[in-house]
PDB file of N, CA and C in Angstrom:
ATOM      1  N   UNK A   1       0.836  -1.194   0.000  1.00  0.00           N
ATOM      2  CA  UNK A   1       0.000   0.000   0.000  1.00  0.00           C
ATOM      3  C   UNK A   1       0.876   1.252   0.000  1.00  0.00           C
ATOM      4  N   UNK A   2       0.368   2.367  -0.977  1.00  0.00           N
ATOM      5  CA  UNK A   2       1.064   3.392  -1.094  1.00  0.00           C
ATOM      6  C   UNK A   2       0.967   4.587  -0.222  1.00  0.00           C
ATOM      7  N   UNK A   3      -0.321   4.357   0.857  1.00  0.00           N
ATOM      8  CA  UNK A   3      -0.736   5.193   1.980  1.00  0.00           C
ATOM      9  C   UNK A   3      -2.540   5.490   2.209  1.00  0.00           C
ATOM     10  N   UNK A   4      -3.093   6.527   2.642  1.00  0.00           N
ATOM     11  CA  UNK A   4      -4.405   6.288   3.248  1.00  0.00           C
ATOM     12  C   UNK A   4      -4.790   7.975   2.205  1.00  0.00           C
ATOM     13  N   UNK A   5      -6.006   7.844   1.629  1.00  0.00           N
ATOM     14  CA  UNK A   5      -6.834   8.575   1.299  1.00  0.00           C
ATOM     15  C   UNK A   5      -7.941   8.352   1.692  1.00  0.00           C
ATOM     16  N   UNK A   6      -8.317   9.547   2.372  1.00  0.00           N
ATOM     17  CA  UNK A   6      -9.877  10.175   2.636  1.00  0.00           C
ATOM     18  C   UNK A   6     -10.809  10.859   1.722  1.00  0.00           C
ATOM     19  N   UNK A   7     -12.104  10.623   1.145  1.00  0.00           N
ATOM     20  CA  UNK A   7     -12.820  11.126  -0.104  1.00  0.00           C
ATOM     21  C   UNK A   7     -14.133  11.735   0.855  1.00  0.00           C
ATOM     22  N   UNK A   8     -13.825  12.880   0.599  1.00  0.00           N
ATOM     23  CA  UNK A   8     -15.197  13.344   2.007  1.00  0.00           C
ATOM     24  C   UNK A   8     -16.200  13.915   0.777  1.00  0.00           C
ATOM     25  N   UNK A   9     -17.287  13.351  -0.089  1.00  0.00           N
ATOM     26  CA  UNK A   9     -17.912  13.896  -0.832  1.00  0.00           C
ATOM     27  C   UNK A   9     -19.348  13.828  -1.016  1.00  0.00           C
ATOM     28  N   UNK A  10     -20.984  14.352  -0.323  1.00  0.00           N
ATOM     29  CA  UNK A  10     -21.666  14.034  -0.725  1.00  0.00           C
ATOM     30  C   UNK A  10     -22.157  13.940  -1.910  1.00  0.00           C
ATOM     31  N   UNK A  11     -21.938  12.834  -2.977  1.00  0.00           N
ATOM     32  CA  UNK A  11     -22.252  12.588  -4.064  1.00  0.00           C
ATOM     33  C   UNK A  11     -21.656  11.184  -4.035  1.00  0.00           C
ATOM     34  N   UNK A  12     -22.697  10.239  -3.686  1.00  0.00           N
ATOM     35  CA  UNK A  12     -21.985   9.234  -3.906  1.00  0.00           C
ATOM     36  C   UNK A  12     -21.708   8.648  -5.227  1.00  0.00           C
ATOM     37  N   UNK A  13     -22.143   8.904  -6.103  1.00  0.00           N
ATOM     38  CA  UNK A  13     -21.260   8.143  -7.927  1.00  0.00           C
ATOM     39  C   UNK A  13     -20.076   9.299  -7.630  1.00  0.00           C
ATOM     40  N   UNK A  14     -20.028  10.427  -7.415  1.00  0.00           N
ATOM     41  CA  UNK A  14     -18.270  10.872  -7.604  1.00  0.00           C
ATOM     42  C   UNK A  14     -17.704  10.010  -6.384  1.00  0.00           C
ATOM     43  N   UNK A  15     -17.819  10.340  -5.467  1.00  0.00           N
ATOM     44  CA  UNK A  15     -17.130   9.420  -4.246  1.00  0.00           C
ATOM     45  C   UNK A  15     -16.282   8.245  -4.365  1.00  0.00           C
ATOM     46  N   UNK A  16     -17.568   7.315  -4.728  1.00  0.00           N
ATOM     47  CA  UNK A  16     -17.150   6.011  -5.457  1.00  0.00           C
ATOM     48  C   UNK A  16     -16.448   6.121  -6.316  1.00  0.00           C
ATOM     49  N   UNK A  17     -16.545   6.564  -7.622  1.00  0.00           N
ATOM     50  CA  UNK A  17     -15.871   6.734  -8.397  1.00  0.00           C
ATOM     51  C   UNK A  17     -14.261   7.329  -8.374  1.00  0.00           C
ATOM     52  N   UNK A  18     -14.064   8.419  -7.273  1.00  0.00           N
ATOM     53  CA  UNK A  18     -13.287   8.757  -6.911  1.00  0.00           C
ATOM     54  C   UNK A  18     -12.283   7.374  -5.846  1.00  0.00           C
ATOM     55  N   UNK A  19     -12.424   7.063  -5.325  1.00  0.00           N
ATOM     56  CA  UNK A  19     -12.364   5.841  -4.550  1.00  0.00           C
ATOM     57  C   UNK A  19     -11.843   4.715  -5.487  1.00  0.00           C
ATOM     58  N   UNK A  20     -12.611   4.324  -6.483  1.00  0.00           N
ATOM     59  CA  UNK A  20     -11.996   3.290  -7.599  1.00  0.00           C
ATOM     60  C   UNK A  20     -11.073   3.554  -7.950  1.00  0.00           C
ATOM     61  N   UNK A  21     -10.980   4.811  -8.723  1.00  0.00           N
ATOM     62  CA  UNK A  21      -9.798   5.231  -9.240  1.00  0.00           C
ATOM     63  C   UNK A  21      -7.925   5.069  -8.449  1.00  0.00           C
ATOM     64  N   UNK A  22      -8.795   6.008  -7.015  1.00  0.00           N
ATOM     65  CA  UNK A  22      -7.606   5.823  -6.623  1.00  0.00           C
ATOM     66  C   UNK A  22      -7.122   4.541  -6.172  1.00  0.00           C
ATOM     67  N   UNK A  23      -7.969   3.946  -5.886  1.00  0.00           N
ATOM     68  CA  UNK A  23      -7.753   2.101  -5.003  1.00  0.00           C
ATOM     69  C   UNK A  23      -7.031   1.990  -6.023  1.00  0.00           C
ATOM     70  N   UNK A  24      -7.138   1.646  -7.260  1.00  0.00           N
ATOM     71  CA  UNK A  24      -6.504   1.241  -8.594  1.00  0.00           C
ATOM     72  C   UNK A  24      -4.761   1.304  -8.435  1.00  0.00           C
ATOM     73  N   UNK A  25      -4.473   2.665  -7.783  1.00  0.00           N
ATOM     74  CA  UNK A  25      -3.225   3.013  -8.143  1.00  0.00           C
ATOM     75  C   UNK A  25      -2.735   2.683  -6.610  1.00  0.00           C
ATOM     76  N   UNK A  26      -3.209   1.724  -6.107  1.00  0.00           N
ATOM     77  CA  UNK A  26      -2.758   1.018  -4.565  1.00  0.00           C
ATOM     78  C   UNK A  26      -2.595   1.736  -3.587  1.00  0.00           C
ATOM     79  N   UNK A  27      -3.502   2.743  -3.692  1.00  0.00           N
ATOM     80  CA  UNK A  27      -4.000   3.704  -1.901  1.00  0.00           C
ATOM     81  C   UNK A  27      -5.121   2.860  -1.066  1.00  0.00           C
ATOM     82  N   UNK A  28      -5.083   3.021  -0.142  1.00  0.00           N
ATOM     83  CA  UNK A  28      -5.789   2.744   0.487  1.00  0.00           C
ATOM     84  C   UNK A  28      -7.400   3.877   0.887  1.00  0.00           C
ATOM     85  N   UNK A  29      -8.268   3.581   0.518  1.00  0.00           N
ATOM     86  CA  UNK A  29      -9.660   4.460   0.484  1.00  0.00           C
ATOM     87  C   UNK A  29     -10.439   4.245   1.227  1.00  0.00           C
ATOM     88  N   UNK A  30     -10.758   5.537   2.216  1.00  0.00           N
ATOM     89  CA  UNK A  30     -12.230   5.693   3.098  1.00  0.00           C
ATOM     90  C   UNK A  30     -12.538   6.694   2.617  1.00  0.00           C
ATOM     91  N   UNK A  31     -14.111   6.371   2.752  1.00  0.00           N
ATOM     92  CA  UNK A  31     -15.253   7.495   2.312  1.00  0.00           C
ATOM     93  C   UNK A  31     -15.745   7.944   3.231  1.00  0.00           C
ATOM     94  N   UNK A  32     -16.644   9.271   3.288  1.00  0.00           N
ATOM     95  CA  UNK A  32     -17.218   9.925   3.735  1.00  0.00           C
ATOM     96  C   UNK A  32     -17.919  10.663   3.301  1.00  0.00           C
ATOM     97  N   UNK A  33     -19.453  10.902   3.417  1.00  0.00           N
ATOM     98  CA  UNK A  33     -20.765  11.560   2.733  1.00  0.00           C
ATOM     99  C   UNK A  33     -20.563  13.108   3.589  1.00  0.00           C
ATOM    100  N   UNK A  34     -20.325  13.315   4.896  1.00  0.00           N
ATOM    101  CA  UNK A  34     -20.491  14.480   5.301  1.00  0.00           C
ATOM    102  C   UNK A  34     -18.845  15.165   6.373  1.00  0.00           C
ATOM    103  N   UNK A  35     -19.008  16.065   6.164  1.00  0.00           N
ATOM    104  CA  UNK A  35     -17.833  16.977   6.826  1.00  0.00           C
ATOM    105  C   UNK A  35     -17.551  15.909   8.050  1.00  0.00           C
ATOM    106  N   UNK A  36     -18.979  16.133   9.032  1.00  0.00           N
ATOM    107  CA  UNK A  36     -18.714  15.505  10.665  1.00  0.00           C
ATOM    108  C   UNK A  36     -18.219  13.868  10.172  1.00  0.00           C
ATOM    109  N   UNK A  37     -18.709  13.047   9.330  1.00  0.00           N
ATOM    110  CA  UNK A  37     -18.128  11.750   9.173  1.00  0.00           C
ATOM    111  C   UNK A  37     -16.804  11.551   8.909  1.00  0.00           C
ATOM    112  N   UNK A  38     -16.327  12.424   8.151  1.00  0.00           N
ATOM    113  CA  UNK A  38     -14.714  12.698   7.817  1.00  0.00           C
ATOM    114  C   UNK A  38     -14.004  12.952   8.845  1.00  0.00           C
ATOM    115  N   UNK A  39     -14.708  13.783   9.834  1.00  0.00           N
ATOM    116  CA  UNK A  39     -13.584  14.150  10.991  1.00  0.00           C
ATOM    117  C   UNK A  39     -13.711  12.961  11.376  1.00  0.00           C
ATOM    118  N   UNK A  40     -14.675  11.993  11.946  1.00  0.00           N
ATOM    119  CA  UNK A  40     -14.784  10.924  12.761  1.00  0.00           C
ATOM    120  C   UNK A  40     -13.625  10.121  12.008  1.00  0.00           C
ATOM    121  N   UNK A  41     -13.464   9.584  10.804  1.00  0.00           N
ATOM    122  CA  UNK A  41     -12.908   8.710  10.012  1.00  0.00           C
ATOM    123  C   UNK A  41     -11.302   9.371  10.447  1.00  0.00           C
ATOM    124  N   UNK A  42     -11.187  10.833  10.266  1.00  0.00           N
ATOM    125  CA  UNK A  42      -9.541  10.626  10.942  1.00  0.00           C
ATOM    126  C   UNK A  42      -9.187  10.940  12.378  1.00  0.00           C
ATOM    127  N   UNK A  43     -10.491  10.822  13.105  1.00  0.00           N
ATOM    128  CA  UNK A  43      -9.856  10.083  14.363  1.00  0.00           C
ATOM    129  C   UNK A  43      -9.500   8.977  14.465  1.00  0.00           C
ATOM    130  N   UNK A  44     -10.016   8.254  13.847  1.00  0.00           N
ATOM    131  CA  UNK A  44      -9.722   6.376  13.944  1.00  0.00           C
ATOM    132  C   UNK A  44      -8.469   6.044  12.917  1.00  0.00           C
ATOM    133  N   UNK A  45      -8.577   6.669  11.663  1.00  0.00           N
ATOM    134  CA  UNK A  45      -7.963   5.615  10.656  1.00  0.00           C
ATOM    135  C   UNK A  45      -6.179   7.202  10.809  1.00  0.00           C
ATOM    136  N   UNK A  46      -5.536   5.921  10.230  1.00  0.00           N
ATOM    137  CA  UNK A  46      -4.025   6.670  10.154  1.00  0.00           C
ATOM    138  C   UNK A  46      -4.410   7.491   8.461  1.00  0.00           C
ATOM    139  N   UNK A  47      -4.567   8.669   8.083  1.00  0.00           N
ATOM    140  CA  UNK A  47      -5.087   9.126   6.564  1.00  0.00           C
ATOM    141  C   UNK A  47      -3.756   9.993   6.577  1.00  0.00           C
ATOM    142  N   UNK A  48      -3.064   9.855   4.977  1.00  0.00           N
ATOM    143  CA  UNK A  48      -2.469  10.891   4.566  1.00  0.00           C
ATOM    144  C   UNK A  48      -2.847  12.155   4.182  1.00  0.00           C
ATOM    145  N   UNK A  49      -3.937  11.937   3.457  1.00  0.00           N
ATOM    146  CA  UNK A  49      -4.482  12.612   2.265  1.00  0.00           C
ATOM    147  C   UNK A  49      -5.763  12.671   2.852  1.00  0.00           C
ATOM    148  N   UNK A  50      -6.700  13.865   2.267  1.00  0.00           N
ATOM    149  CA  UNK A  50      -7.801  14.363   2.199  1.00  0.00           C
ATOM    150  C   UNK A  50      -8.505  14.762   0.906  1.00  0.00           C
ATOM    151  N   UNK A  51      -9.431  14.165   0.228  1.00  0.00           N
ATOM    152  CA  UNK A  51      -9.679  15.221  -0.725  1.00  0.00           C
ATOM    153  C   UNK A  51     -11.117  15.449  -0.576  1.00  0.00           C
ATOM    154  N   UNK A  52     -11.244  16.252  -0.237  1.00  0.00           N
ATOM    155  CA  UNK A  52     -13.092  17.399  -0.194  1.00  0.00           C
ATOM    156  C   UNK A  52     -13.671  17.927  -1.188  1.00  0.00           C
ATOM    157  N   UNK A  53     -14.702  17.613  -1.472  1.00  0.00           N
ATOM    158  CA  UNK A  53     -15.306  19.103  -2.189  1.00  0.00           C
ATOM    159  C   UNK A  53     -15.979  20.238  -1.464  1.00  0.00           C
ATOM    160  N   UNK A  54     -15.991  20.988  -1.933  1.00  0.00           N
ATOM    161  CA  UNK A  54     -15.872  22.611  -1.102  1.00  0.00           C
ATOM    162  C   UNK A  54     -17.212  22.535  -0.729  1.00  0.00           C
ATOM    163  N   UNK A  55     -18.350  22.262  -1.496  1.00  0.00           N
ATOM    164  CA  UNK A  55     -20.001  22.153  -1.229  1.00  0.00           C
ATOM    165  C   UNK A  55     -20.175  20.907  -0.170  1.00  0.00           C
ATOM    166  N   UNK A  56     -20.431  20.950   1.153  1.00  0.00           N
ATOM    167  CA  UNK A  56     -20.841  19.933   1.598  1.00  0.00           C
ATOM    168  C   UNK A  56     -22.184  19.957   2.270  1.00  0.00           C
ATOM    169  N   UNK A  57     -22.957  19.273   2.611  1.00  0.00           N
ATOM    170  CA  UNK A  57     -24.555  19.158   3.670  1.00  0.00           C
ATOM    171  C   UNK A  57     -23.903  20.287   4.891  1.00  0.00           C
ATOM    172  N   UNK A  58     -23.213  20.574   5.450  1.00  0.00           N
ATOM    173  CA  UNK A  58     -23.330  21.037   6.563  1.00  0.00           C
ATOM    174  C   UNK A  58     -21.983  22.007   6.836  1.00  0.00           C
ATOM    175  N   UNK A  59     -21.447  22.431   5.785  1.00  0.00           N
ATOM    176  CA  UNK A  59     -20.185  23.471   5.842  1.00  0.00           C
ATOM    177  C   UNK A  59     -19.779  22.932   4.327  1.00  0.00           C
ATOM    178  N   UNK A  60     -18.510  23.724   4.345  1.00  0.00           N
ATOM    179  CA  UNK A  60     -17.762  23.543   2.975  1.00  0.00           C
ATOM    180  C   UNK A  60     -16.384  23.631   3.162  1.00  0.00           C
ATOM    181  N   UNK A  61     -15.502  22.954   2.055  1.00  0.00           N
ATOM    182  CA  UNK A  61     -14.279  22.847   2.177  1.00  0.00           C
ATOM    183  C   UNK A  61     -13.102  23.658   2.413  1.00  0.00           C
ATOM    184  N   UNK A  62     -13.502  25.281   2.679  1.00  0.00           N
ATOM    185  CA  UNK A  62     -12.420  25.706   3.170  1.00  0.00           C
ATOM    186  C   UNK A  62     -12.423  25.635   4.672  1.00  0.00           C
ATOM    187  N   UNK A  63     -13.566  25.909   5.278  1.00  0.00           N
ATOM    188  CA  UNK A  63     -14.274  25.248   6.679  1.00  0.00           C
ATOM    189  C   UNK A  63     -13.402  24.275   7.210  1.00  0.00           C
ATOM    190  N   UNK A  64     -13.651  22.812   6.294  1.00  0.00           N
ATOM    191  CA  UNK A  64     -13.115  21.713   6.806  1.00  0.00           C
ATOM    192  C   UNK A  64     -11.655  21.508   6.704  1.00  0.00           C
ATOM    193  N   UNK A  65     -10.909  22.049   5.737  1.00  0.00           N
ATOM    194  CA  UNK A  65      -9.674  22.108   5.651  1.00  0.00           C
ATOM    195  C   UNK A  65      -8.624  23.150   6.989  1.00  0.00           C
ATOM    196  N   UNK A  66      -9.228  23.905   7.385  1.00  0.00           N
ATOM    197  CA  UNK A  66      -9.039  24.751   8.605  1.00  0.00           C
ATOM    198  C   UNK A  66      -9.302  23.647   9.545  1.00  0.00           C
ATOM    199  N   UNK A  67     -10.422  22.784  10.270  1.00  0.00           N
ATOM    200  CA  UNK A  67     -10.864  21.971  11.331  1.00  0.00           C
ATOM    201  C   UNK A  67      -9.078  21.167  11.171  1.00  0.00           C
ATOM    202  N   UNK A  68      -9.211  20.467   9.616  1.00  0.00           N
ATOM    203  CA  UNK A  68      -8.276  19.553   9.188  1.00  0.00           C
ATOM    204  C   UNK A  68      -6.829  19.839   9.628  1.00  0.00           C
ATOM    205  N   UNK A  69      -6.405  20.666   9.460  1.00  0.00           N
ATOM    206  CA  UNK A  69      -4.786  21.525   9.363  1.00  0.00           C
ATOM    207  C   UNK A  69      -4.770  21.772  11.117  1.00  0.00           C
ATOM    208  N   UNK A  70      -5.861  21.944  11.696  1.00  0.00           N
ATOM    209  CA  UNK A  70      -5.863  22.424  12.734  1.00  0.00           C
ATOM    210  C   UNK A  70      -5.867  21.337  14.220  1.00  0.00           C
ATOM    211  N   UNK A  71      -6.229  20.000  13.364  1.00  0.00           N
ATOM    212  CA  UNK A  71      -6.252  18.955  14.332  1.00  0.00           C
ATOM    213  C   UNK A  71      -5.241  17.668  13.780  1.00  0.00           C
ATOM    214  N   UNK A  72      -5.160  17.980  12.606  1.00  0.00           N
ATOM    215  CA  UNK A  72      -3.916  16.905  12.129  1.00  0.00           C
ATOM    216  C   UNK A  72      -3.181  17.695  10.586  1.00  0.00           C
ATOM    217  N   UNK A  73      -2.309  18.092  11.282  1.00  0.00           N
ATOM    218  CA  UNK A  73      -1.379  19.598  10.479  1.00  0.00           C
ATOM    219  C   UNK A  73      -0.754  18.293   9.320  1.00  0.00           C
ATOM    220  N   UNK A  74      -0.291  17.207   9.350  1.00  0.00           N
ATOM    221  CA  UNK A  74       0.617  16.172   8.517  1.00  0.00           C
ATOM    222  C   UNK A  74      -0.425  15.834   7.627  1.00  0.00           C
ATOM    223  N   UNK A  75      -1.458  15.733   7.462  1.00  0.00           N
ATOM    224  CA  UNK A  75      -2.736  15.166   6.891  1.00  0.00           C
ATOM    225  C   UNK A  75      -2.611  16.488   5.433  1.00  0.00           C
ATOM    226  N   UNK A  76      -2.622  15.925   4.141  1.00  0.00           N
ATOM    227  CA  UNK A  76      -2.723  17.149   2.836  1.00  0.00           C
ATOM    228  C   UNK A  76      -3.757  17.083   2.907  1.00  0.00           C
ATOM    229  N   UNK A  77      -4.677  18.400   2.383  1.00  0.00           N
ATOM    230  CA  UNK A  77      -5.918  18.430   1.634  1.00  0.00           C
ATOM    231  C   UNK A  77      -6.078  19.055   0.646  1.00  0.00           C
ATOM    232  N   UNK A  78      -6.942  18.430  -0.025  1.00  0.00           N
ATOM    233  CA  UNK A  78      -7.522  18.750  -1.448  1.00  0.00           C
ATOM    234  C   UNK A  78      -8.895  18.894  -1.870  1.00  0.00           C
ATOM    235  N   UNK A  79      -8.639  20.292  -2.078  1.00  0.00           N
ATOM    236  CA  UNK A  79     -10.121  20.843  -2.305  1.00  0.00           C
ATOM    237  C   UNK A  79     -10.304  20.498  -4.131  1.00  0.00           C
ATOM    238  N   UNK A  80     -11.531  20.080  -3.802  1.00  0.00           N
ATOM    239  CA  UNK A  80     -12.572  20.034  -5.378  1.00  0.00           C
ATOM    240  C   UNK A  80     -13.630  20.995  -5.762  1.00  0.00           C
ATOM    241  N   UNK A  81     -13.799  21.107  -6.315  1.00  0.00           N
ATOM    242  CA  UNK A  81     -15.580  21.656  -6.441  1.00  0.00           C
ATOM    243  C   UNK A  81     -15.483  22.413  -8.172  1.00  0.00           C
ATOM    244  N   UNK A  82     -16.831  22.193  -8.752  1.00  0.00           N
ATOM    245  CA  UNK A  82     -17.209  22.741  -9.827  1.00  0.00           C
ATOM    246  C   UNK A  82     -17.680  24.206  -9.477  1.00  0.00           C
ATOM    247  N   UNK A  83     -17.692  24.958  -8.550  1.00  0.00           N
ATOM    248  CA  UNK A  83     -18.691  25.846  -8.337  1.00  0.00           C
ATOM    249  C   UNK A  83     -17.502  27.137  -7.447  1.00  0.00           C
ATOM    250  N   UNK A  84     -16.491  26.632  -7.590  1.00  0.00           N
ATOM    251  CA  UNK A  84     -15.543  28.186  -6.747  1.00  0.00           C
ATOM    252  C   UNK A  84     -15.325  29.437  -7.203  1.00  0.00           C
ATOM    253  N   UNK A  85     -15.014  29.884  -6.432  1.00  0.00           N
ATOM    254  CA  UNK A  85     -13.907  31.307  -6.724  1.00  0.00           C
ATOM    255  C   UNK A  85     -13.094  31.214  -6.747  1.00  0.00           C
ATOM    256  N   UNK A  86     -12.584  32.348  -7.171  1.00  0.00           N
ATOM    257  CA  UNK A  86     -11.080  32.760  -6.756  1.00  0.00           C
ATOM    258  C   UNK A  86     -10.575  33.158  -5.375  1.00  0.00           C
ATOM    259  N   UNK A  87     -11.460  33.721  -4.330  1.00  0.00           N
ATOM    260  CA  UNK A  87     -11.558  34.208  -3.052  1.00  0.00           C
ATOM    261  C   UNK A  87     -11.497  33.126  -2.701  1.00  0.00           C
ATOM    262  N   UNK A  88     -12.209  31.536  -2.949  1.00  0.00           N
ATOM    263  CA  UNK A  88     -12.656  30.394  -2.177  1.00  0.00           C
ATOM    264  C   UNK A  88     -11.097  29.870  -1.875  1.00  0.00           C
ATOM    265  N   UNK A  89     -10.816  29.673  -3.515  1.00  0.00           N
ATOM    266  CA  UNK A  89      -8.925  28.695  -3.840  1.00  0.00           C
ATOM    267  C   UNK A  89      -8.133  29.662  -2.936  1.00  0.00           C
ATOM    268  N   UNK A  90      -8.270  30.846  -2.736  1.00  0.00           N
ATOM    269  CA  UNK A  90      -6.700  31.323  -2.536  1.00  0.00           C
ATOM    270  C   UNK A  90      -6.836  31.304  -0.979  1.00  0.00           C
ATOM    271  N   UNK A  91      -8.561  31.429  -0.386  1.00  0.00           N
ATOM    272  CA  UNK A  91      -8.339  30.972   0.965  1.00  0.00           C
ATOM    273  C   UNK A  91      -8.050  29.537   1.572  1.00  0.00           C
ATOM    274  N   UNK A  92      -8.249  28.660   0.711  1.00  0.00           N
ATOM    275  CA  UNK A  92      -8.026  27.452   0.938  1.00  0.00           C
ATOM    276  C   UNK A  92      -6.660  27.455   0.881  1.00  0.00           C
ATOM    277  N   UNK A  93      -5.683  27.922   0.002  1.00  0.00           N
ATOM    278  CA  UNK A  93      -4.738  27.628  -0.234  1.00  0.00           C
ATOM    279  C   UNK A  93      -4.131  27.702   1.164  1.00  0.00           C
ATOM    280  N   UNK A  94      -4.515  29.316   1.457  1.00  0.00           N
ATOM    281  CA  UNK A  94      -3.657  29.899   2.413  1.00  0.00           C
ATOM    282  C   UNK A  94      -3.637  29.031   3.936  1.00  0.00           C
ATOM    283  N   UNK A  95      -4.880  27.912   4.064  1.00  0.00           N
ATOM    284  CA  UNK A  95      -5.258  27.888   5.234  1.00  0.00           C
ATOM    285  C   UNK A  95      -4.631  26.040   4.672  1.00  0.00           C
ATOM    286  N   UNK A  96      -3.883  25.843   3.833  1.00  0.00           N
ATOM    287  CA  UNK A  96      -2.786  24.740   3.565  1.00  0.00           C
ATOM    288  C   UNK A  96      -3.375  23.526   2.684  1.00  0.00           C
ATOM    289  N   UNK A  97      -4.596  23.997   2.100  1.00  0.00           N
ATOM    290  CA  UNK A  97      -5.393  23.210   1.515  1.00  0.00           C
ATOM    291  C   UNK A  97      -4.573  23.187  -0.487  1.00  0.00           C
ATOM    292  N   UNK A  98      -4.637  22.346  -0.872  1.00  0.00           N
ATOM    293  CA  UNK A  98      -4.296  22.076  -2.577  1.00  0.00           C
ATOM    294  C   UNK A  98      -4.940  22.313  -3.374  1.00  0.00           C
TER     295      UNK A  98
END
């Protein structure tokens, strides 16, 4: 195994789909439908990686990438979304998000 990815996305065909893909290239994949399930998932599991989309049920990904950086700083994240700004990316960036 090449390490642990987290897919925090309500949409489950991207999720999944996202998830296949990467399993493929020998990561290891947990999912997550909502922000609060993702945090739960990296209390338990050892995750390198994060990847979010910015739209979620109950906050959005620059939100969670701040919680993220802020409770497990070694953990990358990666923001997605069809629907940003430019204000959205460069705060994400700043707050250590990809």
């Amino acid at each position: 195994m090449k390490g642990s990815v987290l897919i925090i996305d309500d949409e489950d065909k991207l999720r999944s789909l996202l998830s296949r893909i990467i399993g493929l290239e020998d990561f290891h994949v947990y999912e997550a439908a909502t922000s609060k399930d993702g945090l739960k998932k990296l209390e338990k599991e050892n995750i390198d990686v994060v990847i979010t989309d910015m739209k979620l049920p109950e906050g959005n990904g620059v939100e969670l990438t701040q919680k993220i950086k802020a409770l497990y700083p070694q953990v990358e994240v990666i923001v997605l979304t069809a629907y940003g700004t430019m204000a959205d990316g460069a705060k994400a960036i700043k707050l250590g998000a990809f």
